[in-house]
PDB file of N, CA and C in Angstrom:
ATOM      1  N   UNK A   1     -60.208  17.861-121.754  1.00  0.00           N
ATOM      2  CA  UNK A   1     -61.193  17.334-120.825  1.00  0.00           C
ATOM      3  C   UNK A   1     -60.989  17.994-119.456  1.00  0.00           C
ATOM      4  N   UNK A   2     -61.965  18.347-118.902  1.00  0.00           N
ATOM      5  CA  UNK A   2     -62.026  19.099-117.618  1.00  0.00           C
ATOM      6  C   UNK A   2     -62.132  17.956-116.435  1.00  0.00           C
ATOM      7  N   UNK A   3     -61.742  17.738-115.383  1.00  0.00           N
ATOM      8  CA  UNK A   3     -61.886  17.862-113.980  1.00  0.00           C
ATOM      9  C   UNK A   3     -62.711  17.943-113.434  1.00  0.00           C
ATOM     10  N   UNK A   4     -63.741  17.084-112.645  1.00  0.00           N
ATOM     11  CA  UNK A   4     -64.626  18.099-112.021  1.00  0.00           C
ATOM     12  C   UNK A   4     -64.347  17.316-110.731  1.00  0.00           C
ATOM     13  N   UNK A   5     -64.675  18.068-110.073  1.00  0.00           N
ATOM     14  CA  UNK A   5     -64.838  17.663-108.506  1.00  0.00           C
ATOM     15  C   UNK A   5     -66.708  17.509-107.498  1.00  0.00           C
ATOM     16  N   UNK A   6     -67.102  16.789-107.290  1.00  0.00           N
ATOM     17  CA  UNK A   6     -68.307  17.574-106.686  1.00  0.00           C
ATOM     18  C   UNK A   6     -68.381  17.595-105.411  1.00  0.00           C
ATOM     19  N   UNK A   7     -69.152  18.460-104.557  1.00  0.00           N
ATOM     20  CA  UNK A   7     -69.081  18.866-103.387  1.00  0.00           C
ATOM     21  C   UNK A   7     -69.531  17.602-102.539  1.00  0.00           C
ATOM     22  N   UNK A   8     -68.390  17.561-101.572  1.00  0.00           N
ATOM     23  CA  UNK A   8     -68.820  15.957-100.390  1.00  0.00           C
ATOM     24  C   UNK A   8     -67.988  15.165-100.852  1.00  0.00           C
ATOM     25  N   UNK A   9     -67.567  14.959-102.176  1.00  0.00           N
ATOM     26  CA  UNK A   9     -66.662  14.378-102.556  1.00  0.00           C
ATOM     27  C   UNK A   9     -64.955  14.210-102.220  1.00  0.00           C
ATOM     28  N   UNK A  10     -65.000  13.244-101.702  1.00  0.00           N
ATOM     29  CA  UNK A  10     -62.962  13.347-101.113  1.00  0.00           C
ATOM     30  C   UNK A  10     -62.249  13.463-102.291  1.00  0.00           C
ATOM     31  N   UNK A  11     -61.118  13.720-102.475  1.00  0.00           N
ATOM     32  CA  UNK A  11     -60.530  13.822-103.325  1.00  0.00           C
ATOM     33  C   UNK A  11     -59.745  12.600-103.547  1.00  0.00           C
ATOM     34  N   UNK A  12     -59.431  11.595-102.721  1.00  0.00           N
ATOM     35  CA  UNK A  12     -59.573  10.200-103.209  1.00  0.00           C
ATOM     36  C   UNK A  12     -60.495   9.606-104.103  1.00  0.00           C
ATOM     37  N   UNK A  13     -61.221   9.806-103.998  1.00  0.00           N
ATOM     38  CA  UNK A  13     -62.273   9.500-104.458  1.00  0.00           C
ATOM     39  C   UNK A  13     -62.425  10.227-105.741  1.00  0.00           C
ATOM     40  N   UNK A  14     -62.535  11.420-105.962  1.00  0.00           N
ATOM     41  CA  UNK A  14     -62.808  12.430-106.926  1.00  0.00           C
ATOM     42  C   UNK A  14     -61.345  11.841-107.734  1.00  0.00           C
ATOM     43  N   UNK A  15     -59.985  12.042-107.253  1.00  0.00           N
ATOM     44  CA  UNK A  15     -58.635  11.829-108.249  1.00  0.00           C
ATOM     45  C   UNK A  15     -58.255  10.392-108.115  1.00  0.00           C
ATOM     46  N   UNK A  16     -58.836  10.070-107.595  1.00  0.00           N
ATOM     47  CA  UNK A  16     -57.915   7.770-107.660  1.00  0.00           C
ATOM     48  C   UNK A  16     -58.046   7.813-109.082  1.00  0.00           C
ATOM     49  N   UNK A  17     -58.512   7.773-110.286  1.00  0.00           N
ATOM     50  CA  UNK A  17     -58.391   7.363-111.847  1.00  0.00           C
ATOM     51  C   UNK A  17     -57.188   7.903-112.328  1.00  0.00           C
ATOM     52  N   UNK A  18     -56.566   8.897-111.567  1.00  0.00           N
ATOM     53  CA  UNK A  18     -55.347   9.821-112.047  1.00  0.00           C
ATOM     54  C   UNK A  18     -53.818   8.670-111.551  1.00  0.00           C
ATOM     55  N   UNK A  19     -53.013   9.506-111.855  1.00  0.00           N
ATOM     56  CA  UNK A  19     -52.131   8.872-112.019  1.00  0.00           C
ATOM     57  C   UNK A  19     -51.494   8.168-110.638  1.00  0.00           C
ATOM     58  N   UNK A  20     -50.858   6.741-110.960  1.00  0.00           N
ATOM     59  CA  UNK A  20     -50.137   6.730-109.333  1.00  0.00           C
ATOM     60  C   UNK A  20     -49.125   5.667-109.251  1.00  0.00           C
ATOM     61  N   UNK A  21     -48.508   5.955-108.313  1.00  0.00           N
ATOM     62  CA  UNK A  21     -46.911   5.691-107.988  1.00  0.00           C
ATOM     63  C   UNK A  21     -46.837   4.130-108.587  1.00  0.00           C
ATOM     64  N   UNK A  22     -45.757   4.005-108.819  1.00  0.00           N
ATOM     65  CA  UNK A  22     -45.159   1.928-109.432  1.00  0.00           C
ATOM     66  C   UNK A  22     -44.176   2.084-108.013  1.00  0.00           C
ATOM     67  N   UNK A  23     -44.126   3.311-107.705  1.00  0.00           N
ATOM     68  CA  UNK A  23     -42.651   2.859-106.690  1.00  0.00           C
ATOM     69  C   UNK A  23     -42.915   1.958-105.611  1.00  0.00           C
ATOM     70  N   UNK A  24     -42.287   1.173-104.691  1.00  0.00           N
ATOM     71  CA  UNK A  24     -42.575   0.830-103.464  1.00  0.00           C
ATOM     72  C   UNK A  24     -43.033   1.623-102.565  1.00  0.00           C
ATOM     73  N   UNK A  25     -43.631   1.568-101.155  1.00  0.00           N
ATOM     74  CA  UNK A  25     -42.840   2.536-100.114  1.00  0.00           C
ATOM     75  C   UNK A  25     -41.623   2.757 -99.372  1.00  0.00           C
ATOM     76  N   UNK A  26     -41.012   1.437 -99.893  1.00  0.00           N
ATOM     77  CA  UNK A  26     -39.073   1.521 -99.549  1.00  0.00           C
ATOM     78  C   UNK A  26     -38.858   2.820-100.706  1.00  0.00           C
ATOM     79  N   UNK A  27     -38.740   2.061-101.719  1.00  0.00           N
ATOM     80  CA  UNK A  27     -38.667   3.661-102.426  1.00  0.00           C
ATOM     81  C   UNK A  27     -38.235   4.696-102.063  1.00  0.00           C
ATOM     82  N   UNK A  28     -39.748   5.069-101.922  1.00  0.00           N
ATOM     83  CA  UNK A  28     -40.388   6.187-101.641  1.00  0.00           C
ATOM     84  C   UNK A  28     -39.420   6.944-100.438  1.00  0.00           C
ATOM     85  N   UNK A  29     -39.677   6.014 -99.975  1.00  0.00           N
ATOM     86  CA  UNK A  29     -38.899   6.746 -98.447  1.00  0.00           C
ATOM     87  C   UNK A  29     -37.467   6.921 -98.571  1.00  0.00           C
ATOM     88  N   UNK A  30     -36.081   5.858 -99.465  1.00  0.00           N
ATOM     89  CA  UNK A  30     -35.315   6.068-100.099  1.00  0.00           C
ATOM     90  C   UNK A  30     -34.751   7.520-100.850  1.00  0.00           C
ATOM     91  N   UNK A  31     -35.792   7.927-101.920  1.00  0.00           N
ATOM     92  CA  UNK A  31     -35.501   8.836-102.571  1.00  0.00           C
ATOM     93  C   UNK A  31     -36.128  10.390-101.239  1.00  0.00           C
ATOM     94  N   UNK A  32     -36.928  10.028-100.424  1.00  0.00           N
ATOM     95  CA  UNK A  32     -37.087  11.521 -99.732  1.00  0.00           C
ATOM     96  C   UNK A  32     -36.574  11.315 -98.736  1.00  0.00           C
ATOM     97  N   UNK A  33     -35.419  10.305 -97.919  1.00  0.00           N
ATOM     98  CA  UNK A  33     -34.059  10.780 -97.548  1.00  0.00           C
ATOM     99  C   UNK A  33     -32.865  10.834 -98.107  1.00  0.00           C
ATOM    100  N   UNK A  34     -32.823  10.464 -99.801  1.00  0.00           N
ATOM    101  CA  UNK A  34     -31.644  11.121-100.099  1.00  0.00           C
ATOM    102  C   UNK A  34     -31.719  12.694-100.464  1.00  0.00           C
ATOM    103  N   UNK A  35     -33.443  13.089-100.787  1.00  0.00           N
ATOM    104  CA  UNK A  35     -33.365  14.446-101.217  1.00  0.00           C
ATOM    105  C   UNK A  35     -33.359  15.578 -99.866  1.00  0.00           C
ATOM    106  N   UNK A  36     -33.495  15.005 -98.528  1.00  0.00           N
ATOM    107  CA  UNK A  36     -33.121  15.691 -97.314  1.00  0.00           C
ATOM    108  C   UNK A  36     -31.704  16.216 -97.306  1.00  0.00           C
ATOM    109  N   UNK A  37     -31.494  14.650 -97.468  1.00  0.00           N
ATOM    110  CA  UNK A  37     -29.522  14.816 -97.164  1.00  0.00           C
ATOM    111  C   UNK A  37     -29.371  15.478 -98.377  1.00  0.00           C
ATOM    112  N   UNK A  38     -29.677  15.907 -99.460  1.00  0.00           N
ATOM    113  CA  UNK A  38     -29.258  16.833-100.653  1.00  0.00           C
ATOM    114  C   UNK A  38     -29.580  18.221-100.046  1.00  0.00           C
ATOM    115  N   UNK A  39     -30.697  18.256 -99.945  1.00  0.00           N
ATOM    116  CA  UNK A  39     -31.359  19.489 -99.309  1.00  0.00           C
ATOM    117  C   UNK A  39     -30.078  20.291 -97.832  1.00  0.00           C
ATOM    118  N   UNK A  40     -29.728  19.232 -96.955  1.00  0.00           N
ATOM    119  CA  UNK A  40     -28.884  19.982 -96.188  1.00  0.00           C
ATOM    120  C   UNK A  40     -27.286  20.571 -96.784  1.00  0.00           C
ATOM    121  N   UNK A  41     -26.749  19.279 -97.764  1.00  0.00           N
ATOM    122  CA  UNK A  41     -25.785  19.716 -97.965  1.00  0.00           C
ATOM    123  C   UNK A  41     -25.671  21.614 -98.658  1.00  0.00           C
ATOM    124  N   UNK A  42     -27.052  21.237 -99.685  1.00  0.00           N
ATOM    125  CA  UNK A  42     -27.100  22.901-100.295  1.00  0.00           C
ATOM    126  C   UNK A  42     -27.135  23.881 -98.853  1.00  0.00           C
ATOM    127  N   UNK A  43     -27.617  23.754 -98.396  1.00  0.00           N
ATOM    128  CA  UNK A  43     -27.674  24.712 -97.445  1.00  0.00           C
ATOM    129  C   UNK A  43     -26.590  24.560 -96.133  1.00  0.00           C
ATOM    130  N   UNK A  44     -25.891  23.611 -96.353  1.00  0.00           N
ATOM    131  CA  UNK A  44     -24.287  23.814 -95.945  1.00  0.00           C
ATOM    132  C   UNK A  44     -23.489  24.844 -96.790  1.00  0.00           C
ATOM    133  N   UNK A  45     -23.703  24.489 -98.168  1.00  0.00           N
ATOM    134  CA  UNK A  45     -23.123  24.679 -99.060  1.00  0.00           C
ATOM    135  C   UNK A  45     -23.181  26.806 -99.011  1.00  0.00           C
ATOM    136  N   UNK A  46     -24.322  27.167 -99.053  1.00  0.00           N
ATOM    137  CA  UNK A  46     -24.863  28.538 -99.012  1.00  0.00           C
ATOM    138  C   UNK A  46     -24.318  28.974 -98.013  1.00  0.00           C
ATOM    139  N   UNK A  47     -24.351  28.082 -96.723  1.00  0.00           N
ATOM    140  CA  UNK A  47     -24.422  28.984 -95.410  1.00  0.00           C
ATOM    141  C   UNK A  47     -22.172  29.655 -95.663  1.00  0.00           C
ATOM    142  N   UNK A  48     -21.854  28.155 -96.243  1.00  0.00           N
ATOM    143  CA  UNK A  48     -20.457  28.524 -96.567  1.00  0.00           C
ATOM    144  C   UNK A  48     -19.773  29.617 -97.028  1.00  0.00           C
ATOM    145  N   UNK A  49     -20.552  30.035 -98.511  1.00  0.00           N
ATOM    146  CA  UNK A  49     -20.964  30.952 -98.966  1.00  0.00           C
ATOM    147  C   UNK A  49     -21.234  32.533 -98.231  1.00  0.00           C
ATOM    148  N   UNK A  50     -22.366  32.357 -97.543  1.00  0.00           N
ATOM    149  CA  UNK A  50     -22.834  33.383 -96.456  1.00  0.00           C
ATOM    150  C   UNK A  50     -21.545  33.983 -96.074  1.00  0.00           C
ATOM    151  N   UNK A  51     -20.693  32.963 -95.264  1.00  0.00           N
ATOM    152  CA  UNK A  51     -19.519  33.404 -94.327  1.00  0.00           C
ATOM    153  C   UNK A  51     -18.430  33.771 -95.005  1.00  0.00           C
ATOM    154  N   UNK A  52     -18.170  33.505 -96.213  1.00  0.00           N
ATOM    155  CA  UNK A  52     -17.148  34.324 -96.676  1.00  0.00           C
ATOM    156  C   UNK A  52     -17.177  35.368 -97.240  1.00  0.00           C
ATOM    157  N   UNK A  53     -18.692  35.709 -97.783  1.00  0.00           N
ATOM    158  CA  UNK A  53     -19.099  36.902 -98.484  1.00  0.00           C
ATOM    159  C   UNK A  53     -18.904  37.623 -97.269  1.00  0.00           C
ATOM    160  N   UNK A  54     -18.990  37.430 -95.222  1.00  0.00           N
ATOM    161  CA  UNK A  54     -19.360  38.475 -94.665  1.00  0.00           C
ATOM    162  C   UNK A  54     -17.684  38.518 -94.219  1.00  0.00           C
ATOM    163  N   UNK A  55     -16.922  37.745 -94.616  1.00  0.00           N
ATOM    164  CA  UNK A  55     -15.450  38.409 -94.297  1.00  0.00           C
ATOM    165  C   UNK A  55     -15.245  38.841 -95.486  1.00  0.00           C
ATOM    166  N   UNK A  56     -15.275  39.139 -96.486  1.00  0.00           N
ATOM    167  CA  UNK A  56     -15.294  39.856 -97.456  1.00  0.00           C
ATOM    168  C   UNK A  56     -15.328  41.163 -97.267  1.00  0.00           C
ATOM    169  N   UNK A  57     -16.731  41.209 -96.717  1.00  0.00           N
ATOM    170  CA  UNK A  57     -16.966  42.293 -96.822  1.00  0.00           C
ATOM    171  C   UNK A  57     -16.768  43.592 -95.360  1.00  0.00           C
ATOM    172  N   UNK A  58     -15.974  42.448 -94.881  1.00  0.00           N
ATOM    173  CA  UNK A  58     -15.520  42.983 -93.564  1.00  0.00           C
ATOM    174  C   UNK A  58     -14.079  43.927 -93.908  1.00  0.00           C
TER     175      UNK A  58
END
């Protein structure tokens, strides 16, 4: 089954029948600051990385 969209149409409007969240907005907001604080540690994690590859290669 296809999708359609028609022109003028919001996309609220056009996608609300589609799928949608059970979560709260505590939740919500829950899981996208633990995936920040995930997000920095990796890129602690890399930058760590970074600095020993450049004494390495020093």
């Amino acid at each position: 089954m296809e999708d359609t969209f028609n022109q003028g149409e919001s996309i609220e409007t056009c996608c609300s029948s589609h799928r949608k969240s059970h979560h709260s907005d505590q939740t919500k907001y829950n899981l996208v600051t633990r995936l920040n604080r995930i997000e920095g540690q990796v890129r602690g994690v890399k930058n760590l990385i970074e600095k020993i590859l450049t004494v390495m290669m020093c």
